[in-house]
Protein backbone atom coordinates (compact mmCIF):
# COMPACT_ATOMS: atom_id res chain seq x y z
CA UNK A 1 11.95 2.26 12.06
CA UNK A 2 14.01 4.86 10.25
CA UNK A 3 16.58 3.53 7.98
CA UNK A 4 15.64 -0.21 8.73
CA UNK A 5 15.42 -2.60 5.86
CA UNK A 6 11.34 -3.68 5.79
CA UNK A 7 10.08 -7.28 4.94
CA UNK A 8 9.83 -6.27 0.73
CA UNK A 9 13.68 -6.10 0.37
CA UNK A 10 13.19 -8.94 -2.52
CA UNK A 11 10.00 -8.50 -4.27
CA UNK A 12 11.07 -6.21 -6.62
CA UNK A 13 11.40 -7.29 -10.58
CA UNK A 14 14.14 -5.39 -12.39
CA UNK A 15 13.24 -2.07 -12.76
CA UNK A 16 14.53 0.49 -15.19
CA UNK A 17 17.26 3.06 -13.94
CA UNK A 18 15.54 6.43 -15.57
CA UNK A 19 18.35 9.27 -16.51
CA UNK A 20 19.91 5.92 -18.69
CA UNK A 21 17.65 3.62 -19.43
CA UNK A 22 19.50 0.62 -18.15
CA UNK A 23 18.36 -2.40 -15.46
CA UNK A 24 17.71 -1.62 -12.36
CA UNK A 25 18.00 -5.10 -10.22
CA UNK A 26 17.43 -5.42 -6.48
CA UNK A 27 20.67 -6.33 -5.69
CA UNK A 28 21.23 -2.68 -6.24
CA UNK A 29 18.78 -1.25 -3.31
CA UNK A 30 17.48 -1.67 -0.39
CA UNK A 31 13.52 -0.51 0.43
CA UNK A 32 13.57 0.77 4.04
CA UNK A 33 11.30 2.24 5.93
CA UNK A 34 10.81 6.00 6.81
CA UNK A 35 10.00 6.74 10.76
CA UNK A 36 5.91 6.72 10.20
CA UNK A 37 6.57 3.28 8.01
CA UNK A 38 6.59 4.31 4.57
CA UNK A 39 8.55 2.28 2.53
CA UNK A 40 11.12 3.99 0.43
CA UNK A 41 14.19 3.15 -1.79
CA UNK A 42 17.87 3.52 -0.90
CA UNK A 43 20.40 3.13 -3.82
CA UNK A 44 22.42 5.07 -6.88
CA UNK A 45 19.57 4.81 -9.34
CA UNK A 46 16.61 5.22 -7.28
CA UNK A 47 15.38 9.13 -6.86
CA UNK A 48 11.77 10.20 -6.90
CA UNK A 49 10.72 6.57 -7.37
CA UNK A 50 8.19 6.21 -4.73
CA UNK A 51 7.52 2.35 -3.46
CA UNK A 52 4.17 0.88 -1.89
CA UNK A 53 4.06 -2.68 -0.47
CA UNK A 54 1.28 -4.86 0.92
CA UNK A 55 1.16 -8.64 2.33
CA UNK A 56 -1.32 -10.93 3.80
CA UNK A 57 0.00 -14.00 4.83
CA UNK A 58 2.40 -15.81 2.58
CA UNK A 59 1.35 -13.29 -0.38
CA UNK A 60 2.62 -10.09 -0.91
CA UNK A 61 2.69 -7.10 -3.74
CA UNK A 62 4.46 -4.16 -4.16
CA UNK A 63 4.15 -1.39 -6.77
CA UNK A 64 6.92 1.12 -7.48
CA UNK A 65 6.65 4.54 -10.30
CA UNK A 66 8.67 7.44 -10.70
CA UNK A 67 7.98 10.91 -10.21
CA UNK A 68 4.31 9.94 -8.20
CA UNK A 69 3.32 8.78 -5.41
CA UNK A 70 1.42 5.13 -5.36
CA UNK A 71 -0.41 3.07 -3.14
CA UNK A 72 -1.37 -0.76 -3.07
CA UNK A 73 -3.08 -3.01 -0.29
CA UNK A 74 -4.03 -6.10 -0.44
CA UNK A 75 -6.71 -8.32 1.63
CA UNK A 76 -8.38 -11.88 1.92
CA UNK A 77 -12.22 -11.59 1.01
CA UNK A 78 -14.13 -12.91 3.84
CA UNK A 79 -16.85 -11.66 6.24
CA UNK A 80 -16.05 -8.93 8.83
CA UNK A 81 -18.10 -8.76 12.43
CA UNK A 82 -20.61 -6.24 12.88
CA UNK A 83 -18.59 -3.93 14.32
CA UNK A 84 -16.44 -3.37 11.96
CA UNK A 85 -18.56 -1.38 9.93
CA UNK A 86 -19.37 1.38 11.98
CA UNK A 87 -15.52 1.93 12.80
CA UNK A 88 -14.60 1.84 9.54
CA UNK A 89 -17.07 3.02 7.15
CA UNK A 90 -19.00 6.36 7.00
CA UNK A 91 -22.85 6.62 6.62
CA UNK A 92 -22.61 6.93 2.86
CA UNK A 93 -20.21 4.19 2.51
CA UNK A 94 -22.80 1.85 4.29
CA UNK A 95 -25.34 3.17 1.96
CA UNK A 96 -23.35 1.89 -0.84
CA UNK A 97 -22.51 -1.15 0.62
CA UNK A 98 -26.13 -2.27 0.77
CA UNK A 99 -27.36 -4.83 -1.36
CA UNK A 100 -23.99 -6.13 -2.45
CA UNK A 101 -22.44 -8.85 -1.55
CA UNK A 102 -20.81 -8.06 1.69
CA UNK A 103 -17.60 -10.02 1.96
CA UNK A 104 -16.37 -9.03 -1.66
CA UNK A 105 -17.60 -5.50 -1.91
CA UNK A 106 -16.35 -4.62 2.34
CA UNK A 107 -12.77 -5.73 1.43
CA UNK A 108 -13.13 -4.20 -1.67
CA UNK A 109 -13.52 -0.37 0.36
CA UNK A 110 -11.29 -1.30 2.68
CA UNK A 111 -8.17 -2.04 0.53
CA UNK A 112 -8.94 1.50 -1.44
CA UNK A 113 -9.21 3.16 2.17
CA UNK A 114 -5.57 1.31 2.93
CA UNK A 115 -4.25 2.17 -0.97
CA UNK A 116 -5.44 5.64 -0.13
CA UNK A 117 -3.43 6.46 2.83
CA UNK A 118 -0.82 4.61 1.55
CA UNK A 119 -0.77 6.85 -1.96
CA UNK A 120 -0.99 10.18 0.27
CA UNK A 121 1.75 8.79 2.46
CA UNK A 122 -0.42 9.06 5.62
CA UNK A 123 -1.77 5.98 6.27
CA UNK A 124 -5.22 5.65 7.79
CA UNK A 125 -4.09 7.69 11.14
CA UNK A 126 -6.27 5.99 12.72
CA UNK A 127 -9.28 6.68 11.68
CA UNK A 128 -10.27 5.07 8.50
CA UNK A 129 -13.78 7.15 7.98
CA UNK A 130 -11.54 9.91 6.70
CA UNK A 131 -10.36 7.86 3.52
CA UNK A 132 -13.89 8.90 1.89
């Protein structure tokens, strides 16, 4: 995936071009995507700003600062299976998860897990009981 444009090439507002303060539009980079899929930007005016995308369907959301690292997911709220829970989620996390309102407060986890790996540029490396 190195150097390959990724789907979030046109989701970004203007931004602001930091050492002068002027408009940043997309026309003027591209987001690609490093060789473990990290999104990053490619153009004059766009060092140490660090880029995080997410879609689910036809939606999608992207998040961009300078200087730091960021992270964004995104998810439908609706009921996972059973066993989704026990790959996912550690003991704790199902302790905290009981007594709320499953659908909501489950996606709710899971994006932050996502946001998480996303932020520290991991991902969830397959294993999402890590993201604690």
């Amino acid at each position: 995936m190195d150097g390959k444009p990724c789907c979030g090439k046109r989701c970004c507002t203007p931004a602001t071009e930091p050492s002068e303060n002027l408009p940043c539009y997309p026309i003027t980079f591209e987001i690609r995507s490093d060789e473990i899929g990290k999104p990053y930007l490619l153009g004059d005016a766009t060092k140490d700003i660090h880029v995080s995308l997410a879609h689910k369907g036809k939606d999608a959301v992207a998040i961009a600062r300078q200087d730091r690292s960021v992270g964004i997911d995104m998810e439908l709220i609706e009921e996972r299976s059973t066993g989704f829970y026990p790959l996912v989620f550690t003991d704790a996390e199902m302790e905290l998860l009981k007594d709320r309102d499953q659908a909501e407060w489950t996606t709710r986890f899971w994006v932050a897990k996502e946001a998480y790996g996303k932020f520290l540029g991991t991902g969830l490396q397959g294993n999402p009981k890590d993201m604690k």
